[in-house]
C-alpha atoms as a PDB file:
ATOM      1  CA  UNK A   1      22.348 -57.501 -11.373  1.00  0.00           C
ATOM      2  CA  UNK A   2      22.771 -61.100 -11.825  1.00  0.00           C
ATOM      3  CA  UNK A   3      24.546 -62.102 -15.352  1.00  0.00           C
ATOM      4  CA  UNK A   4      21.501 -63.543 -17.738  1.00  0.00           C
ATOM      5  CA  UNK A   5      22.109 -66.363 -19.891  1.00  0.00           C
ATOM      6  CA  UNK A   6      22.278 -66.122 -23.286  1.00  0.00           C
ATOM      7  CA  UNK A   7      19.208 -66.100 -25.400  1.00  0.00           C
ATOM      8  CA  UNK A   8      18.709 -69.978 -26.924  1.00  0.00           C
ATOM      9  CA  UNK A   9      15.265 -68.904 -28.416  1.00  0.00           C
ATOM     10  CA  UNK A  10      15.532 -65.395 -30.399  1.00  0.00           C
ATOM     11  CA  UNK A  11      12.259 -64.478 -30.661  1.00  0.00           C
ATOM     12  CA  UNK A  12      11.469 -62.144 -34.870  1.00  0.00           C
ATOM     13  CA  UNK A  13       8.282 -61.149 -35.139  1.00  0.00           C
ATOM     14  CA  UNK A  14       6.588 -60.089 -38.471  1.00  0.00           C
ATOM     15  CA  UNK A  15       4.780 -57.168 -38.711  1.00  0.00           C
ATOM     16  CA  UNK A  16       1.472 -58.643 -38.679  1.00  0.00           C
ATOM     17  CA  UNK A  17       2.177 -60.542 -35.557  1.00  0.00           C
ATOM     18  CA  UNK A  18       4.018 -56.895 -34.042  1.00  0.00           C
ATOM     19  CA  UNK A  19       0.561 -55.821 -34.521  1.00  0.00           C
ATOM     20  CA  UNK A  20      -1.875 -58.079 -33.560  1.00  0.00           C
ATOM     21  CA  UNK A  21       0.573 -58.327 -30.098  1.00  0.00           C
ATOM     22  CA  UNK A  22       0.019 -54.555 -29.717  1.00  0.00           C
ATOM     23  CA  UNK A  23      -3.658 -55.248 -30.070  1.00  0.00           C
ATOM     24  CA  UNK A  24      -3.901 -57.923 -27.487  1.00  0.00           C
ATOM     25  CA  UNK A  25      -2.085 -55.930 -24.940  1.00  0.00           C
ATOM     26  CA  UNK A  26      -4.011 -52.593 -25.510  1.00  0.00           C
ATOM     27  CA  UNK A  27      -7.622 -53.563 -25.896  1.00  0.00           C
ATOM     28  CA  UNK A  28      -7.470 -55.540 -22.255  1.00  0.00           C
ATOM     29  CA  UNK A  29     -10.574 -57.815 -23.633  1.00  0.00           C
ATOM     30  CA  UNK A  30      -7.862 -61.143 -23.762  1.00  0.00           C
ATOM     31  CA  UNK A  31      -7.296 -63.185 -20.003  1.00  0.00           C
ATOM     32  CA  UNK A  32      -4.368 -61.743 -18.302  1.00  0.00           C
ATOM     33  CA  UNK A  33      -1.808 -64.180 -18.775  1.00  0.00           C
ATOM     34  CA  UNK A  34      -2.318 -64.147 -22.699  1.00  0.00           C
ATOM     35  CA  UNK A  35      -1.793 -59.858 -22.577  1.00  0.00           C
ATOM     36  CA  UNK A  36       1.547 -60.708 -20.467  1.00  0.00           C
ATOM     37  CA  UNK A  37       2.351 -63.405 -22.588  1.00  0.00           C
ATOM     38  CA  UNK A  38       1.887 -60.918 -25.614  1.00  0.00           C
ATOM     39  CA  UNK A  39       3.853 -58.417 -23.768  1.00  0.00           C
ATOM     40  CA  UNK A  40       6.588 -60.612 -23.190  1.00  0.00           C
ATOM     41  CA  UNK A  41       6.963 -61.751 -26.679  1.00  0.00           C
ATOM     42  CA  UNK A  42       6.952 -57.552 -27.559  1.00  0.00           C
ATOM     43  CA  UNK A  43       9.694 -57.135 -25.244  1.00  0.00           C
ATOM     44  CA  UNK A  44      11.890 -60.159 -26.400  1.00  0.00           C
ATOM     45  CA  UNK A  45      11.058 -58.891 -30.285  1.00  0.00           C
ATOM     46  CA  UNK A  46      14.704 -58.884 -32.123  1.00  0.00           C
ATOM     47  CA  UNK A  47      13.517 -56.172 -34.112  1.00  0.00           C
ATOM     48  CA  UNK A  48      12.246 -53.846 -31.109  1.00  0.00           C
ATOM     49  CA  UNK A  49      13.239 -50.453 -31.204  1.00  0.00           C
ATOM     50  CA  UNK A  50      16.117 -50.150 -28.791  1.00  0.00           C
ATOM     51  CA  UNK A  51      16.706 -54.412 -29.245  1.00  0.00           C
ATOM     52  CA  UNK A  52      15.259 -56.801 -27.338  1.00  0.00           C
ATOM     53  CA  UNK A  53      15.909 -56.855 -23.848  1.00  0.00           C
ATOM     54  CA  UNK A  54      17.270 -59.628 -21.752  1.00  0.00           C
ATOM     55  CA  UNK A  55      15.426 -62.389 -19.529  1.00  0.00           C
ATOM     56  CA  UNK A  56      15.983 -60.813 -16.380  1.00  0.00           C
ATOM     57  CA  UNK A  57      14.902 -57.551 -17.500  1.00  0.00           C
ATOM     58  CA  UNK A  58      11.962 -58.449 -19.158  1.00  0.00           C
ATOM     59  CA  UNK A  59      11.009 -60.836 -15.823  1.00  0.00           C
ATOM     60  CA  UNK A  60      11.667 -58.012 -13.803  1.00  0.00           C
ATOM     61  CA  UNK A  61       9.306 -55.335 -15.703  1.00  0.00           C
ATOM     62  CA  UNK A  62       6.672 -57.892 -16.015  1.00  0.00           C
ATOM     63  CA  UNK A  63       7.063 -59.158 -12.427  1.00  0.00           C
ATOM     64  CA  UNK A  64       7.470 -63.798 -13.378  1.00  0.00           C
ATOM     65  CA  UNK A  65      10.329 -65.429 -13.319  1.00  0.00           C
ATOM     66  CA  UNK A  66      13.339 -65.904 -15.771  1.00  0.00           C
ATOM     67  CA  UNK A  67      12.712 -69.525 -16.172  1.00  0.00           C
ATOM     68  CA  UNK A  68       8.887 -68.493 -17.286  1.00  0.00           C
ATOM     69  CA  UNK A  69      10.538 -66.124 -19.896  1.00  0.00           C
ATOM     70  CA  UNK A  70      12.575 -68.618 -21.418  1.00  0.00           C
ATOM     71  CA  UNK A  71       9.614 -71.122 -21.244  1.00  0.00           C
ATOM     72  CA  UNK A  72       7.745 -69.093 -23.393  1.00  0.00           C
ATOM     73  CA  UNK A  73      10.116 -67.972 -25.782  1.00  0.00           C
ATOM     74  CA  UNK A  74      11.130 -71.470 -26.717  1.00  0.00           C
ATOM     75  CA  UNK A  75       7.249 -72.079 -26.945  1.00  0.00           C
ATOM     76  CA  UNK A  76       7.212 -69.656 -29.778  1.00  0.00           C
ATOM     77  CA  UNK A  77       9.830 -70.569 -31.600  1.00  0.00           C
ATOM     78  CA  UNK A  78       9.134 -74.184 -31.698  1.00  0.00           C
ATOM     79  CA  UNK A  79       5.914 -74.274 -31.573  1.00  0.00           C
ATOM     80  CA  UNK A  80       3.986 -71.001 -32.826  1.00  0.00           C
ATOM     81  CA  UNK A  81       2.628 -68.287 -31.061  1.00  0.00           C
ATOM     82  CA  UNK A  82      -1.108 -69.684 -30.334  1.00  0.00           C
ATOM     83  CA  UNK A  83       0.626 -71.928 -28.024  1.00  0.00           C
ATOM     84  CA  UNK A  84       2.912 -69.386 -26.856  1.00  0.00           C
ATOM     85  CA  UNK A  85      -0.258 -67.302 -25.716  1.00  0.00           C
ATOM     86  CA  UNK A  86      -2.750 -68.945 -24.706  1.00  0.00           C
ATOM     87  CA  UNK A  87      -3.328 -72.057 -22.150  1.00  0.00           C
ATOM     88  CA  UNK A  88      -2.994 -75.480 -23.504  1.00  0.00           C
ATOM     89  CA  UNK A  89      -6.327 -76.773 -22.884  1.00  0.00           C
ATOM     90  CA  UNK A  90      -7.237 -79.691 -20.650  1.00  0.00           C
ATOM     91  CA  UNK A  91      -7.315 -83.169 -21.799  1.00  0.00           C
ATOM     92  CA  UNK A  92     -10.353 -84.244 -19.313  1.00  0.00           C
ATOM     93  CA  UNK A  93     -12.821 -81.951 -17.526  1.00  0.00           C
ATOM     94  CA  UNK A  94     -11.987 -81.009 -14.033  1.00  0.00           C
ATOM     95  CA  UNK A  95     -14.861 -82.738 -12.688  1.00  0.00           C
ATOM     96  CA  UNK A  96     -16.594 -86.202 -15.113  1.00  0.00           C
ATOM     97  CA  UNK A  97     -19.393 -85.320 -16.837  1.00  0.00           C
ATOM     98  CA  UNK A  98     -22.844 -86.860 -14.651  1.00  0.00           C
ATOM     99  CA  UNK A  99     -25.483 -87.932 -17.335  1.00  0.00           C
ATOM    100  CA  UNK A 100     -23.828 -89.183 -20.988  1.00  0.00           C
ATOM    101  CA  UNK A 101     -25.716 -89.049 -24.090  1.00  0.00           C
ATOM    102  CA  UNK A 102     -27.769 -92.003 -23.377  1.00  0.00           C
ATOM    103  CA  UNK A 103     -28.615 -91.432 -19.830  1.00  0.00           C
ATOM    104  CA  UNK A 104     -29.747 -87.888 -20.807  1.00  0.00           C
ATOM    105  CA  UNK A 105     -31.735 -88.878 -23.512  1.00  0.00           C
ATOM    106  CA  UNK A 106     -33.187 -90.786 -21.168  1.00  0.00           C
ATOM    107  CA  UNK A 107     -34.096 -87.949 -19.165  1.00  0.00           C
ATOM    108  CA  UNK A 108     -35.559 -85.809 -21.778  1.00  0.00           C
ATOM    109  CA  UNK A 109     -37.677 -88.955 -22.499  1.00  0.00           C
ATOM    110  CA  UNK A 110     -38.837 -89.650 -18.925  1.00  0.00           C
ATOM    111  CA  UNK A 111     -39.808 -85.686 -19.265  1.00  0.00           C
ATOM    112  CA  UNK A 112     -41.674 -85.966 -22.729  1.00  0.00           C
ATOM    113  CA  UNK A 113     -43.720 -88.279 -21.030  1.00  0.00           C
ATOM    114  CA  UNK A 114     -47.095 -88.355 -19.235  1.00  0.00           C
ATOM    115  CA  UNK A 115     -46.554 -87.427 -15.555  1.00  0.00           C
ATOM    116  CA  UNK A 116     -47.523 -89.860 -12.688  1.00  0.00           C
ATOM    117  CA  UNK A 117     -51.281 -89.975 -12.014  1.00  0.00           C
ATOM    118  CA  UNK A 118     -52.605 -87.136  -9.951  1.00  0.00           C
ATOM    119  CA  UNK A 119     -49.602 -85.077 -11.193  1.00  0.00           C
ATOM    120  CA  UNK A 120     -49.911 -82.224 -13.784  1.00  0.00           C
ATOM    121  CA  UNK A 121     -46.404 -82.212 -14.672  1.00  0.00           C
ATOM    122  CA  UNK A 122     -42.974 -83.745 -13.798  1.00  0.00           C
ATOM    123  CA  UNK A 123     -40.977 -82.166 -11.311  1.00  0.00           C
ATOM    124  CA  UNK A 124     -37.589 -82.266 -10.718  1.00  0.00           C
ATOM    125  CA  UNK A 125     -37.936 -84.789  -7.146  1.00  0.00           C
ATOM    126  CA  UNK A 126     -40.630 -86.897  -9.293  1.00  0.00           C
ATOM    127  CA  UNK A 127     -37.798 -87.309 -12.185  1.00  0.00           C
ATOM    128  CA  UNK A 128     -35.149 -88.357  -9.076  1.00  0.00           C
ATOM    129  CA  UNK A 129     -37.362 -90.599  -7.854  1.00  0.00           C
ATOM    130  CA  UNK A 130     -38.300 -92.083 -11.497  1.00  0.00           C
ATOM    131  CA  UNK A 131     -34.304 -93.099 -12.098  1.00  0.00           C
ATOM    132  CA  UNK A 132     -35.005 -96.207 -10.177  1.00  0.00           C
ATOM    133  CA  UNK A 133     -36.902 -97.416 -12.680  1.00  0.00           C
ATOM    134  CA  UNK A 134     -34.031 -96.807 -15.024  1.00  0.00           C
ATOM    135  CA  UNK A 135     -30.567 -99.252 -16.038  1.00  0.00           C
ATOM    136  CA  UNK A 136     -28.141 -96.377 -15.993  1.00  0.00           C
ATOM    137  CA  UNK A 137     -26.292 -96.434 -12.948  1.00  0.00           C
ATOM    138  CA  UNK A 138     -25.230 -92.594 -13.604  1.00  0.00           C
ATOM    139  CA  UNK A 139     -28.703 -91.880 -13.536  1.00  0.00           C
ATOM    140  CA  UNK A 140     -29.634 -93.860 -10.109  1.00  0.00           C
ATOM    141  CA  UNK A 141     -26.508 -92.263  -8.704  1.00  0.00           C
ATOM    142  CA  UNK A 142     -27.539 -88.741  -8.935  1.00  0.00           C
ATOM    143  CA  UNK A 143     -29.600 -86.547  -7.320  1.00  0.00           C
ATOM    144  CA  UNK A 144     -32.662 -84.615  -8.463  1.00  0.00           C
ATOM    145  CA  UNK A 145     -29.929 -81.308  -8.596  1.00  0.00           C
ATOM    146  CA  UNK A 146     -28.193 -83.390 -11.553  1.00  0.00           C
ATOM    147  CA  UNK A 147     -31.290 -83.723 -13.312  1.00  0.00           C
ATOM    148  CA  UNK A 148     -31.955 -80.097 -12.726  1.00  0.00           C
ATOM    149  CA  UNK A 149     -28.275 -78.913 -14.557  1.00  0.00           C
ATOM    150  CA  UNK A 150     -28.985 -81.999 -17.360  1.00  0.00           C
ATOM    151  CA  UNK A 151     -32.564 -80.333 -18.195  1.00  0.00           C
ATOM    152  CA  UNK A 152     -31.060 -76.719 -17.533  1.00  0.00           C
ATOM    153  CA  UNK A 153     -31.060 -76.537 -21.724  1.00  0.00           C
ATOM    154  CA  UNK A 154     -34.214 -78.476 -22.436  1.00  0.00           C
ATOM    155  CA  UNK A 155     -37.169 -76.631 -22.545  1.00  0.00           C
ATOM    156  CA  UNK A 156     -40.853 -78.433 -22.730  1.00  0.00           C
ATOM    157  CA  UNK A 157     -43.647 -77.045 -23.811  1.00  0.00           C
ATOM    158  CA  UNK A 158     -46.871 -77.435 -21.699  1.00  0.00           C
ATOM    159  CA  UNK A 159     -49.304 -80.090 -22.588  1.00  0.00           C
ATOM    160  CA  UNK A 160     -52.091 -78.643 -25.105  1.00  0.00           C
ATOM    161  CA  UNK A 161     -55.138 -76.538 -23.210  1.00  0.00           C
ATOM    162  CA  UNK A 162     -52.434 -76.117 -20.267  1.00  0.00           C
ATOM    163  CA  UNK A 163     -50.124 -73.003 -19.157  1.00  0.00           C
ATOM    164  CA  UNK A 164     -46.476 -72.672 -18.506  1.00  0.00           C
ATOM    165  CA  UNK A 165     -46.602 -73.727 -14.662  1.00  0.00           C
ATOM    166  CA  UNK A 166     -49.630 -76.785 -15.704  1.00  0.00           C
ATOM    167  CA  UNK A 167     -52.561 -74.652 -14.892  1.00  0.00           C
ATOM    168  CA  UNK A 168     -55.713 -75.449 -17.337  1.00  0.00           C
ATOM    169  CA  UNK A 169     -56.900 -72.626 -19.626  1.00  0.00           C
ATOM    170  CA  UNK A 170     -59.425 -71.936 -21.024  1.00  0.00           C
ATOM    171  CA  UNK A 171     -61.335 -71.250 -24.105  1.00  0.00           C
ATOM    172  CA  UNK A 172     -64.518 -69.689 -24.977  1.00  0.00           C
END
């Protein structure tokens, strides 16, 4: 077995964080690489019954490199352990948002309104189509699907004496 170097980052746990580390990695309701993250800070615990073991042992049971060991011991120690477990998040979305505040706002508004003549209600090619009438450029850029996912939250209610799906009703 190759020599491991020594530990720069001792990892002491409390008691509290012993247990809520136990928790994490027994109730298997966390993302994976937070219960091995948990496990991993178990294992490297100064206090651990039968001491802590070394980098290469602890990469070895949990199958990730040494270098990933030491990366996330020095995370703790410096910086905590909600860093230490879970992913630092993303400073930008993967993909840009389509439709900002304005342009869906003026979506929603488009949709509050009457309907074209002849129509009963606005559907989603009718709202593509209206953009052109509109000065967003995110909104003339996108197709009828964007306006779909935009709306996706926004529910209107029919027009009075009208149905879900625009059909008249009646009353007697």
């Amino acid at each position: 077995m190759a020599k491991s170097t020594p530990n720069q980052y001792p990892v002491v746990l409390s008691n509290e964080q012993r247990q809520k580390f136990s928790d994490i990695t027994r109730n298997g309701h966390a993302p994976a690489k937070k219960i091995r993250h948990a496990q991993l800070l178990l294992l490297s615990d100064h206090d651990r019954e039968g001491g802590p073991l070394t980098r290469t042992q602890i990469a070895e049971v949990l199958q990730m490199h040494p270098n990933t060991v030491d990366k996330i011991r020095q995370k703790f120690v410096l910086d905590g352990e909600a860093p230490a477990l879970n992913r630092k998040p993303r400073k930008t979305p993967p993909t840009p948002p389509i439709f900002d505040g304005h342009s869906e706002a003026q979506l929603v508004a488009i949709c509050c309104s009457d309907p074209p003549e002849g129509r009963v209600c606005w559907t989603m090619q009718l709202l593509a189509g209206s953009r052109s009438s509109l000065s967003s450029d995110a909104l003339l850029a996108q197709s009828f699907f964007s306006a779909s996912s935009a709306l996706s939250a926004f529910q209107k209610s029919p027009p009075p004496g009208r149905d879900k799906n625009g059909i008249e009703t009646t009353t007697n």
